[in-house]
Protein backbone atom coordinates (compact mmCIF):
# COMPACT_ATOMS: atom_id res chain seq x y z
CA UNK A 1 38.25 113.35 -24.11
CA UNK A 2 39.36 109.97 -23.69
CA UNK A 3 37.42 107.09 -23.47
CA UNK A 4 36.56 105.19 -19.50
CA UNK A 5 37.66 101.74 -19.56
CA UNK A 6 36.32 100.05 -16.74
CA UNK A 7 37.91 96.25 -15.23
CA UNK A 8 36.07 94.19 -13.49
CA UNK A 9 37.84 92.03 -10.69
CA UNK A 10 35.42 90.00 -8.41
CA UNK A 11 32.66 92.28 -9.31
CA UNK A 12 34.33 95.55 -8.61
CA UNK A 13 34.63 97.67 -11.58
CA UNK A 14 37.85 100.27 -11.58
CA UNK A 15 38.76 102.57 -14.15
CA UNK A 16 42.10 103.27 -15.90
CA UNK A 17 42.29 106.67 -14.62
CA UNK A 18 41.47 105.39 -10.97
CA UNK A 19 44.53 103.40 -11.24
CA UNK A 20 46.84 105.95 -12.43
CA UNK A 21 45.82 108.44 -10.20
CA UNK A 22 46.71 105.28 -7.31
CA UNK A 23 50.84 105.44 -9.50
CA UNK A 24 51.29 108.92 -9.59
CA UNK A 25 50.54 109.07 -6.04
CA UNK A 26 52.69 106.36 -5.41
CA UNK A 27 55.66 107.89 -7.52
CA UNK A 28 55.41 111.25 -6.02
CA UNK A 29 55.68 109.56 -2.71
CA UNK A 30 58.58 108.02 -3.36
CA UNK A 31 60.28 111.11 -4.95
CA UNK A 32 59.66 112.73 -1.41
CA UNK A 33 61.20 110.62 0.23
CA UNK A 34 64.29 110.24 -1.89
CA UNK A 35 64.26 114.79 -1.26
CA UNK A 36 64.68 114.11 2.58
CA UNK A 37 66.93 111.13 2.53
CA UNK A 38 69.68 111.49 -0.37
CA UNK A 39 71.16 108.30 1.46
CA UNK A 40 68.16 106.19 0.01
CA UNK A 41 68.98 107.18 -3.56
CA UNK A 42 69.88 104.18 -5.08
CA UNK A 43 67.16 102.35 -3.25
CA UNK A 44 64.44 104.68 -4.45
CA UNK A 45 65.63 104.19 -8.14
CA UNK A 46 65.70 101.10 -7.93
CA UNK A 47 62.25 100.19 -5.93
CA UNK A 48 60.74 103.35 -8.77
CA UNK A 49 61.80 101.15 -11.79
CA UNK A 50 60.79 98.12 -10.46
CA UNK A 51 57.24 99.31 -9.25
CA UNK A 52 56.73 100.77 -13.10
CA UNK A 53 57.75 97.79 -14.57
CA UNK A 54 55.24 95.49 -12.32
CA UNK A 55 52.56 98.01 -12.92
CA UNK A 56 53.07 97.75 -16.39
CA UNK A 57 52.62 94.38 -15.98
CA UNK A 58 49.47 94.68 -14.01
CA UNK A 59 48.01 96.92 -16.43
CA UNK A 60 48.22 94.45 -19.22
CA UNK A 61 47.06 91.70 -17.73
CA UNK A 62 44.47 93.59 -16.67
CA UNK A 63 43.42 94.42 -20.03
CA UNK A 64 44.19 91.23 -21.20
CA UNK A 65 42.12 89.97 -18.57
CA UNK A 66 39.02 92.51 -19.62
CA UNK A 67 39.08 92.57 -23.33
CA UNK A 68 38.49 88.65 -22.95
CA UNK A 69 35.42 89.13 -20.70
CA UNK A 70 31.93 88.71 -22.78
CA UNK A 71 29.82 91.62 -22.60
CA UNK A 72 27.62 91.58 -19.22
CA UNK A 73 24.16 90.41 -19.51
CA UNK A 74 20.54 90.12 -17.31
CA UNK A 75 18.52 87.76 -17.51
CA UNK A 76 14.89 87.81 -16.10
CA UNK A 77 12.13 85.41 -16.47
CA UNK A 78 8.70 86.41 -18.18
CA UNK A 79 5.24 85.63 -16.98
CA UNK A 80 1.99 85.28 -19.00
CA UNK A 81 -1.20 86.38 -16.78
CA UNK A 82 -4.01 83.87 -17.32
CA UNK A 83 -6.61 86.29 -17.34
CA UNK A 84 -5.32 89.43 -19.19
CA UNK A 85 -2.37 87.57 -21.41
CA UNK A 86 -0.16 90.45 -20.25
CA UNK A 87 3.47 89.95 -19.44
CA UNK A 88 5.32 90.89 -16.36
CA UNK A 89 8.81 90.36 -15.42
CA UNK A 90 10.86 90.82 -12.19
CA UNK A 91 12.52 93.40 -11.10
CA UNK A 92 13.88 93.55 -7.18
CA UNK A 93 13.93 89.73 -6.79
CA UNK A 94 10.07 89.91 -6.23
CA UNK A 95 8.14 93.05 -7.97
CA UNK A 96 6.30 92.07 -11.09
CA UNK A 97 6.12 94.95 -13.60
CA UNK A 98 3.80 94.65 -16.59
CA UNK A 99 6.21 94.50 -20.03
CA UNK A 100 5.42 97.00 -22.55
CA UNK A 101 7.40 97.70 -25.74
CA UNK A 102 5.77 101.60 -26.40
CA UNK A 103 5.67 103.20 -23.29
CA UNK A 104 7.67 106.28 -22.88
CA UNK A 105 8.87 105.77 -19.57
CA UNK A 106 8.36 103.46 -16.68
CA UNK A 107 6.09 103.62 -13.81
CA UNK A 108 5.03 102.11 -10.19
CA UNK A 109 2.78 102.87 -7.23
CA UNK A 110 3.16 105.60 -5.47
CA UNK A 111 4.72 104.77 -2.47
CA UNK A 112 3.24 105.52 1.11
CA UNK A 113 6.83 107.70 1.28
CA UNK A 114 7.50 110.13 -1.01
CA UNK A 115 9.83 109.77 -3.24
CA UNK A 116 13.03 111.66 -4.39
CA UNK A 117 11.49 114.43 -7.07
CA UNK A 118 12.58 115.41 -10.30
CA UNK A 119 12.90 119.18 -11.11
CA UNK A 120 11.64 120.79 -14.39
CA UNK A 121 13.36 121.47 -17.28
CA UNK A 122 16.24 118.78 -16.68
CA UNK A 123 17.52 116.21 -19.16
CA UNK A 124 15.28 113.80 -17.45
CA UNK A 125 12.22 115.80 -17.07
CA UNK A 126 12.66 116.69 -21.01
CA UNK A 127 13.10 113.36 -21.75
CA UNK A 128 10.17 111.78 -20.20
CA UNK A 129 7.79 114.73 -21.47
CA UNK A 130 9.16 115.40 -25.08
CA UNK A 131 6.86 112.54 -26.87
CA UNK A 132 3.68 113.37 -28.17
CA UNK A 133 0.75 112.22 -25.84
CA UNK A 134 -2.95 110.53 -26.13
CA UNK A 135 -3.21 111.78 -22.70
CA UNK A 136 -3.72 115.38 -21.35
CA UNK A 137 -1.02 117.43 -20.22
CA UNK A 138 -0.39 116.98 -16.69
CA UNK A 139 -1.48 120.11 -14.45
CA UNK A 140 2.00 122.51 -14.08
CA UNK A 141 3.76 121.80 -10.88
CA UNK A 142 3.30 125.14 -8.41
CA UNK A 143 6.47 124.33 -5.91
CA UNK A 144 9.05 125.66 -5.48
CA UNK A 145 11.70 124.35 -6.86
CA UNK A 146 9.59 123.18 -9.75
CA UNK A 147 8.93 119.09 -9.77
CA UNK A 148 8.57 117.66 -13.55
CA UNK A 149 5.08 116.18 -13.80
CA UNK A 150 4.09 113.70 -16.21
CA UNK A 151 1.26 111.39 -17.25
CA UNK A 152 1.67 107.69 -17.42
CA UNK A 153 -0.95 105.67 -19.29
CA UNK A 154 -2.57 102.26 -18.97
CA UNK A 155 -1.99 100.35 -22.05
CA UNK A 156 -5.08 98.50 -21.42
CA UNK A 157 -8.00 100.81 -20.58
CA UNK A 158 -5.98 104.10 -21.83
CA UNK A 159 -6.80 105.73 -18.91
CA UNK A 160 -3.94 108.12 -17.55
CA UNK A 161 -3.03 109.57 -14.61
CA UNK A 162 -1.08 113.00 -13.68
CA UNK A 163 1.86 111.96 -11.01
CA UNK A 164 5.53 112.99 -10.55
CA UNK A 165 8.53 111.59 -11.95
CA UNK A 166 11.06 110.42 -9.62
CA UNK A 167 14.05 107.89 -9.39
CA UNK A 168 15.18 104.54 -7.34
CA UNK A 169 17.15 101.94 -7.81
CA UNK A 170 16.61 98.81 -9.31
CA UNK A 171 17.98 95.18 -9.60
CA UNK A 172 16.67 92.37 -12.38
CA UNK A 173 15.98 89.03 -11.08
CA UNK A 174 18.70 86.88 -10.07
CA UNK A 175 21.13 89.61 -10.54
CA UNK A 176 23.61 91.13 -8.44
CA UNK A 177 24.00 94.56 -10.26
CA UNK A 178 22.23 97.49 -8.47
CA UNK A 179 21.14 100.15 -11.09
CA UNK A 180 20.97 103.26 -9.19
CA UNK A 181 18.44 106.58 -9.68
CA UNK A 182 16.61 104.58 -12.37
CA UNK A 183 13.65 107.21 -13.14
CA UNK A 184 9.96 106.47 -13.50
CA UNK A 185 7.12 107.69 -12.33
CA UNK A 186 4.68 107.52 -9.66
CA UNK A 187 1.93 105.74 -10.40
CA UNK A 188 -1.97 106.36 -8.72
CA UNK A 189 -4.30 103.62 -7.61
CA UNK A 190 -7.07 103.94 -11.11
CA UNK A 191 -3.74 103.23 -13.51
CA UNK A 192 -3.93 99.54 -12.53
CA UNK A 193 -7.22 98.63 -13.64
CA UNK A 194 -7.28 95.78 -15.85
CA UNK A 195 -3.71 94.81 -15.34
CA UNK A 196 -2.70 91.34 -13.44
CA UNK A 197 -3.21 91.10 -10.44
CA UNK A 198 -0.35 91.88 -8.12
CA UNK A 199 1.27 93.65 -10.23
CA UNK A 200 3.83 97.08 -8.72
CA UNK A 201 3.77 98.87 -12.02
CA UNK A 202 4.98 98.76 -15.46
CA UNK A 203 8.56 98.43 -17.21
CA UNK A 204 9.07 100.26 -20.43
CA UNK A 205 10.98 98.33 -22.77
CA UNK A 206 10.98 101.56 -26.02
CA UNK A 207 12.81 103.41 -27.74
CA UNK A 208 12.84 106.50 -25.53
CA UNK A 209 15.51 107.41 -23.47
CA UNK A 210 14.12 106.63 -20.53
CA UNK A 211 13.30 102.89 -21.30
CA UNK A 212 14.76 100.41 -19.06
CA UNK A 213 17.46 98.66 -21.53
CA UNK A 214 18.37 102.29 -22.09
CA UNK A 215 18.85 103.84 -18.71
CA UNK A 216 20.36 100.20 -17.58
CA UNK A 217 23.50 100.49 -19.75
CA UNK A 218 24.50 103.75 -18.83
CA UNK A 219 24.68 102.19 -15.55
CA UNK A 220 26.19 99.21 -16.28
CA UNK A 221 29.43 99.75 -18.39
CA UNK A 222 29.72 97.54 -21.64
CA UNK A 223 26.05 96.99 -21.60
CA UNK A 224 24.88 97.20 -25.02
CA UNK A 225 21.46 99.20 -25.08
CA UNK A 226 19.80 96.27 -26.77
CA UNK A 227 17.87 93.19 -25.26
CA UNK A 228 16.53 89.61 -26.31
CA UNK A 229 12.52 88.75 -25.69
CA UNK A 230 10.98 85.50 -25.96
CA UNK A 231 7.64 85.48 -24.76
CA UNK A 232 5.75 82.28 -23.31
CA UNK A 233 2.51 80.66 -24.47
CA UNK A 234 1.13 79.72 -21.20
CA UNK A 235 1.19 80.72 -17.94
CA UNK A 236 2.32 77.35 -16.45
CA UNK A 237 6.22 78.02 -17.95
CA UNK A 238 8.41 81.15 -18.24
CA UNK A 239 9.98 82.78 -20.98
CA UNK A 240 12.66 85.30 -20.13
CA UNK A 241 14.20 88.70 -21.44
CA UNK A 242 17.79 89.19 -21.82
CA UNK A 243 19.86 92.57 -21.38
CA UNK A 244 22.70 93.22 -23.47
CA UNK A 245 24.28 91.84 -26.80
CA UNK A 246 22.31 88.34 -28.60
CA UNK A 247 23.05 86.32 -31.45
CA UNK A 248 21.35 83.21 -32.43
CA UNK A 249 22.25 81.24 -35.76
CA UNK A 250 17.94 81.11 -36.23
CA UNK A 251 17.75 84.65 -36.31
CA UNK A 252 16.96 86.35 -39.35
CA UNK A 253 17.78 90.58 -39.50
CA UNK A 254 15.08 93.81 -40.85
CA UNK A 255 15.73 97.25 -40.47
CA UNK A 256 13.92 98.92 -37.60
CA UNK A 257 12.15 102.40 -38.82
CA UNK A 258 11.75 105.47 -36.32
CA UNK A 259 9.53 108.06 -35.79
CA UNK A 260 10.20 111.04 -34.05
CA UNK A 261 6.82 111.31 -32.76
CA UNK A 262 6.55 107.94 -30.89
CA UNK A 263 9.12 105.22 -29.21
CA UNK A 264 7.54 102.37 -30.87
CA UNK A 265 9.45 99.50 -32.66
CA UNK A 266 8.62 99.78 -36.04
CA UNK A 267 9.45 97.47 -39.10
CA UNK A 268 8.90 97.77 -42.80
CA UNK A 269 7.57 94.33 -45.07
CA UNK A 270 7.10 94.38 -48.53
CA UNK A 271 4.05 92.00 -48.57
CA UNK A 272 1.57 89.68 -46.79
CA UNK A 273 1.02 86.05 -48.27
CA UNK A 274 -0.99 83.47 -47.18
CA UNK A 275 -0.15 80.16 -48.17
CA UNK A 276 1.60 80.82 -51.96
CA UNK A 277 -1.18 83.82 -52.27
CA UNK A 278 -0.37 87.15 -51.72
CA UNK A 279 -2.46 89.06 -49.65
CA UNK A 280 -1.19 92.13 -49.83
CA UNK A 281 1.63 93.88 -51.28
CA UNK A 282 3.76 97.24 -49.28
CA UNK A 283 6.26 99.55 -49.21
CA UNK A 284 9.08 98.39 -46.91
CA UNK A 285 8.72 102.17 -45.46
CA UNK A 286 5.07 101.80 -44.32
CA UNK A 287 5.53 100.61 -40.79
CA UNK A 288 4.01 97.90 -39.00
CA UNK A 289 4.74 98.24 -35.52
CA UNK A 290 5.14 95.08 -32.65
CA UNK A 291 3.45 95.74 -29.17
CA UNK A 292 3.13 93.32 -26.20
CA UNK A 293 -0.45 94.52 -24.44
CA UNK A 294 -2.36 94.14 -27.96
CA UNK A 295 -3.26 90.69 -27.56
CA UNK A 296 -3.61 89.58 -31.20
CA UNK A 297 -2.39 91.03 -34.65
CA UNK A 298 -4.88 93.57 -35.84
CA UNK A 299 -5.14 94.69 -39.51
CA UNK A 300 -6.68 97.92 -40.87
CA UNK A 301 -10.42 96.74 -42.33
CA UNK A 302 -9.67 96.44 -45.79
CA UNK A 303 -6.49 94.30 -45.07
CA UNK A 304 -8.40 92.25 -43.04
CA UNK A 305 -11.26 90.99 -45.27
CA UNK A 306 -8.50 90.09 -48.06
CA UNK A 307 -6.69 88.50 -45.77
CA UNK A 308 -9.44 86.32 -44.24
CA UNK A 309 -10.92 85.33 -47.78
CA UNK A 310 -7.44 84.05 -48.40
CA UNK A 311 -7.22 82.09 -45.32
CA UNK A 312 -10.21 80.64 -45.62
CA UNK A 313 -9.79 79.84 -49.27
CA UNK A 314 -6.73 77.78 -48.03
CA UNK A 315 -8.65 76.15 -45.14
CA UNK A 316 -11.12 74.53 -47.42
CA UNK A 317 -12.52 70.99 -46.28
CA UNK A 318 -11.75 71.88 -42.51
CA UNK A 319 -15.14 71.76 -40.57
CA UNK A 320 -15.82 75.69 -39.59
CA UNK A 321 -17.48 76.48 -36.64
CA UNK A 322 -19.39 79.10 -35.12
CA UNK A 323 -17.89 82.61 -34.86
CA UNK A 324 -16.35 83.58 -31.66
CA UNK A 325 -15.18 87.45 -30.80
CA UNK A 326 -13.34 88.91 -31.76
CA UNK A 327 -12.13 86.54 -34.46
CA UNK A 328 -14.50 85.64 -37.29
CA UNK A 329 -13.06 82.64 -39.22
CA UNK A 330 -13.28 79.81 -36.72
CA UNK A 331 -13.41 76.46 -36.79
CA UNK A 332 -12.95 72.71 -35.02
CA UNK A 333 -10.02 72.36 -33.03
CA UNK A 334 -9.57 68.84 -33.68
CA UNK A 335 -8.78 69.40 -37.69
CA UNK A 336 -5.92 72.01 -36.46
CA UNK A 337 -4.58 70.49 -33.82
CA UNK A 338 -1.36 69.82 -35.15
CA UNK A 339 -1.06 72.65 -37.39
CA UNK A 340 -0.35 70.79 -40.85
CA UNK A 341 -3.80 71.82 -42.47
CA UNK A 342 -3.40 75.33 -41.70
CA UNK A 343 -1.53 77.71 -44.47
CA UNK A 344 1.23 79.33 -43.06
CA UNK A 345 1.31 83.13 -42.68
CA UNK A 346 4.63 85.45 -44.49
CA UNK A 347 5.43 88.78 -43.23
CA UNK A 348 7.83 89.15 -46.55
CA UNK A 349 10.68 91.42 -46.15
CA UNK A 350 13.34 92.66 -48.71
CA UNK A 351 15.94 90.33 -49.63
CA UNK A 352 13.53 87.33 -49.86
CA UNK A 353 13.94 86.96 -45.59
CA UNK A 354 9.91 85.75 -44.06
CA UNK A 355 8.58 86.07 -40.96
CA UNK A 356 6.41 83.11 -41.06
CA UNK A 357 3.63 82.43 -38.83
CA UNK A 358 2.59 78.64 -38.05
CA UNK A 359 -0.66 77.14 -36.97
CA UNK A 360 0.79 77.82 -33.10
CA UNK A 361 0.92 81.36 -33.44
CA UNK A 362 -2.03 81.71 -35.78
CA UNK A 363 -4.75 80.01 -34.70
CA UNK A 364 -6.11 80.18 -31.12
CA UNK A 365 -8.02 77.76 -29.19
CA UNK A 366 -11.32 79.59 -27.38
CA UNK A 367 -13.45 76.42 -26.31
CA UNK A 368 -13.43 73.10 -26.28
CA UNK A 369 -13.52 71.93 -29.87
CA UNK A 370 -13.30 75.87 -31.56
CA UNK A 371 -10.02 77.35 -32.74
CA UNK A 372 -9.77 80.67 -34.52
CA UNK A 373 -8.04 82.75 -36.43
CA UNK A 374 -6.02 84.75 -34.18
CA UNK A 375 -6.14 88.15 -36.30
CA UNK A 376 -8.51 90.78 -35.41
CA UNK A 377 -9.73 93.93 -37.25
CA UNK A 378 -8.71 96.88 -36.55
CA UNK A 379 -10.96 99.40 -38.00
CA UNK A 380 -11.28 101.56 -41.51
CA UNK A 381 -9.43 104.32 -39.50
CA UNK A 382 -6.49 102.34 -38.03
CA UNK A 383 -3.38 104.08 -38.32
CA UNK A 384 -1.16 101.56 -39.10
CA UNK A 385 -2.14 98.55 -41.88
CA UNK A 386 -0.46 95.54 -39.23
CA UNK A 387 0.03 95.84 -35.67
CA UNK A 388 1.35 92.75 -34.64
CA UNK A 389 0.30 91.44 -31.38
CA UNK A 390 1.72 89.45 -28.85
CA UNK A 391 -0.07 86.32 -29.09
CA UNK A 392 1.59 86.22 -32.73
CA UNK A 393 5.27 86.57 -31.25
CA UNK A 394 5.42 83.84 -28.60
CA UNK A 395 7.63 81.22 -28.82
CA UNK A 396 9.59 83.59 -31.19
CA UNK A 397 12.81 84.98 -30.18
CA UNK A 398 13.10 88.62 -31.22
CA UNK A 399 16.45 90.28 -30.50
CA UNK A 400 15.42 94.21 -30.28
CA UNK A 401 19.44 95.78 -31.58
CA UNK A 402 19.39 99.55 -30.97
CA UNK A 403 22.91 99.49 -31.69
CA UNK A 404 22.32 98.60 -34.85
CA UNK A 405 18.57 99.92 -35.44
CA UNK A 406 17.74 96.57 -36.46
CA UNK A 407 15.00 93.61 -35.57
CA UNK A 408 16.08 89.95 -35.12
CA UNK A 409 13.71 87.57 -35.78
CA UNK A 410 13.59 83.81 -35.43
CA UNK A 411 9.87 82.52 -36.71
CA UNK A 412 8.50 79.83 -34.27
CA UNK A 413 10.92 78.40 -32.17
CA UNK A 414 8.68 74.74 -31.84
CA UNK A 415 10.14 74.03 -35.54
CA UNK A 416 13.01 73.45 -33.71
CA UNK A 417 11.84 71.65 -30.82
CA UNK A 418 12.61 74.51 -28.60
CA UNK A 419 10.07 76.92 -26.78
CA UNK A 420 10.69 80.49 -24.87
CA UNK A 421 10.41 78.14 -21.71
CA UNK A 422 13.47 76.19 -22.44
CA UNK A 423 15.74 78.10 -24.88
CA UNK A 424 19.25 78.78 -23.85
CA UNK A 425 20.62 82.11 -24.97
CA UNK A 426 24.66 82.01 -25.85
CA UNK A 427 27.08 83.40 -23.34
């Protein structure tokens, strides 16, 4: 089968095919005519070759035209709640939907109408159930035709919710592109404990099929399925997500690994260093995943107490201060304020490329004169050694390439004088 090209002129997108089915209309009209009217031979030739030759034309420039066209792109703007440090973005001009980087699929509350269903056992129903689950199994739909029921989960409290998958359509802020029969689900009342205030539901940003970026470029021809994040530090300016294709000379490239058994963005380092001591050496296939609702970076136990014992070793002579949960090594503000006497954090990956983590993005102000270190333990049990939070990636531009299956990855962006509230992504 051959590929759909698609033009756009003024915003309307036609295909290749749509046009030649518009000639060979227009050809076998003509060739009537010439059958009734012999006398209009030589005219009909004539106005045949010439309407070839101008579509021809047409059809070049046209391509011309299109191949010269950068790749489409949305932009929306990011908000940090003040009192959860969850991030929402736009969607509809004026719906806030909470951002998270796991979730399977997307979802929003119910409705007072009810909305178009979803049957069992299609692509969509499959896709949104296949995933293994924390939750329970939602109860199995009795109508008839069958409606595909699913769970959606609160990231926060982990509390989840049986509901119905359905579809609408959707536009990102400041856009003019209407995404049509974008599914989620329905969403009950109890999911939206704990999450800001306000907020409609929440935008899945994963791996799965049915993540935004993913269901948005099948609508949207030469989307790429990938987007760009850069997530504010404070709730006074915006950062903003970007749709589609991003390069950035700052950005630095590591493999993403997948699991079949979760949509979650994993990468693989080879060690942790602190300062010029290592911390912790790994394989570059253990995964350390990135998610936006875990506030701060959380490291399996034993991780944890090496890695605080080496941060502390390199924060000797700064006053300490009382402990403050759920960070341990604290101390006064005023000796970190400008970051120079605090060691410098390295996710190391292969091929001598760091992730490095400044005093910005590593040490967090919780009172007047206490900063601490914004790492938190996650437990003997934790399945994963790293799970990096979100306090640890703002001011960071990450450029999430499913294209490619790879991570981009600029460190702090305030090295350069730049922030997620004022960066300017190329066009």
């Amino acid at each position: 089968m051959r590929p759909l090209y698609y033009i756009y002129i003024y915003n309307i997108s036609i295909s290749y095919p749509l046009i030649h089915l518009y000639i060979s209309l227009y050809i076998h009209l003509l060739k009537q005519i010439k059958k009734k009217n012999s006398s209009f031979q030589n005219i009909i030739n004539n106005q045949m070759m010439l309407t070839i030759k101008m579509i021809n034309l047409f059809l070049l420039s046209l391509l011309s035209i299109s191949s010269a066209q950068p790749l489409p792109k949305l932009l929306a703007s990011l908000n940090k709640d003040p009192t959860t440090s969850l991030y929402t973005m736009l969607l509809n001009s004026k719906d806030p939907y909470v951002v998270d980087i796991a979730a399977p699929f997307s979802w929003r509350r119910c409705p007072s109408v009810p909305r178009p269903a979803v049957f069992c056992f299609t692509a969509e129903c499959t896709q949104a159930q296949y995933l293994p689950s924390p939750c329970p199994p939602p109860p199995t739909s009795i109508a008839i035709p069958c409606k595909c029921m699913v769970t959606p989960r609160n990231p926060r409290t982990g509390s989840c919710e049986p509901a119905q998958l359905t579809y609408t359509n959707l536009t990102v802020q400041g856009s003019h592109f209407i995404m049509s029969d974008i599914y989620l689900s329905c969403a009950p009342n109890p999911l939206f404990k704990s999450l800001p205030k306000g907020v409609v539901g929440l935008a899945s940003l994963s791996l799965a099929p049915l993540s935004l970026q993913n269901q948005f470029s099948g609508r949207l021809p030469r989307l790429t399925r990938g987007f760009a994040m850069c997530l504010p530090s404070t709730s006074s300016r915006n950062g903003v997500i970007s749709f589609g294709n991003e390069t950035h000379h700052l950005l630095s490239y590591t493999p993403l690994l997948t699991n079949p058994k979760n949509a979650d963005y994993a990468i693989g380092i080879k060690g942790l260093s602190v300062g010029t001591s290592s911390v912790s050496a790994m394989s570059p296939l253990e995964g350390i995943r990135l998610s936006t609702v875990v506030p701060y970076t959380t490291l399996a136990t034993d991780l944890y107490t090496k890695f605080v014992e080496v941060f502390e070793e390199g924060m000797k002579g700064v006053p300490k201060m009382k402990s403050v949960e759920p960070f341990t090594a604290c101390y006064e503000a005023s000796a970190v304020v400008d970051g120079a006497r605090v060691p410098r954090i390295d996710l190391e990956f292969d091929g001598g490329k760091n992730w490095t983590i400044l005093g910005a993005n590593s040490m967090k102000r919780v009172s007047g004169d206490t900063a601490c270190l914004a790492f938190v333990d996650g437990g003997a049990a934790a399945a994963l050694k790293i799970v990096i939070g979100a306090f640890q990636m703002e001011d960071n531009l990450l450029v999430f390439d499913l294209d490619r299956s790879r991570l981009g990855f600029s460190s702090s962006l305030l090295v350069e004088g730049m922030s997620c509230s004022n960066f300017k992504f190329t066009t």
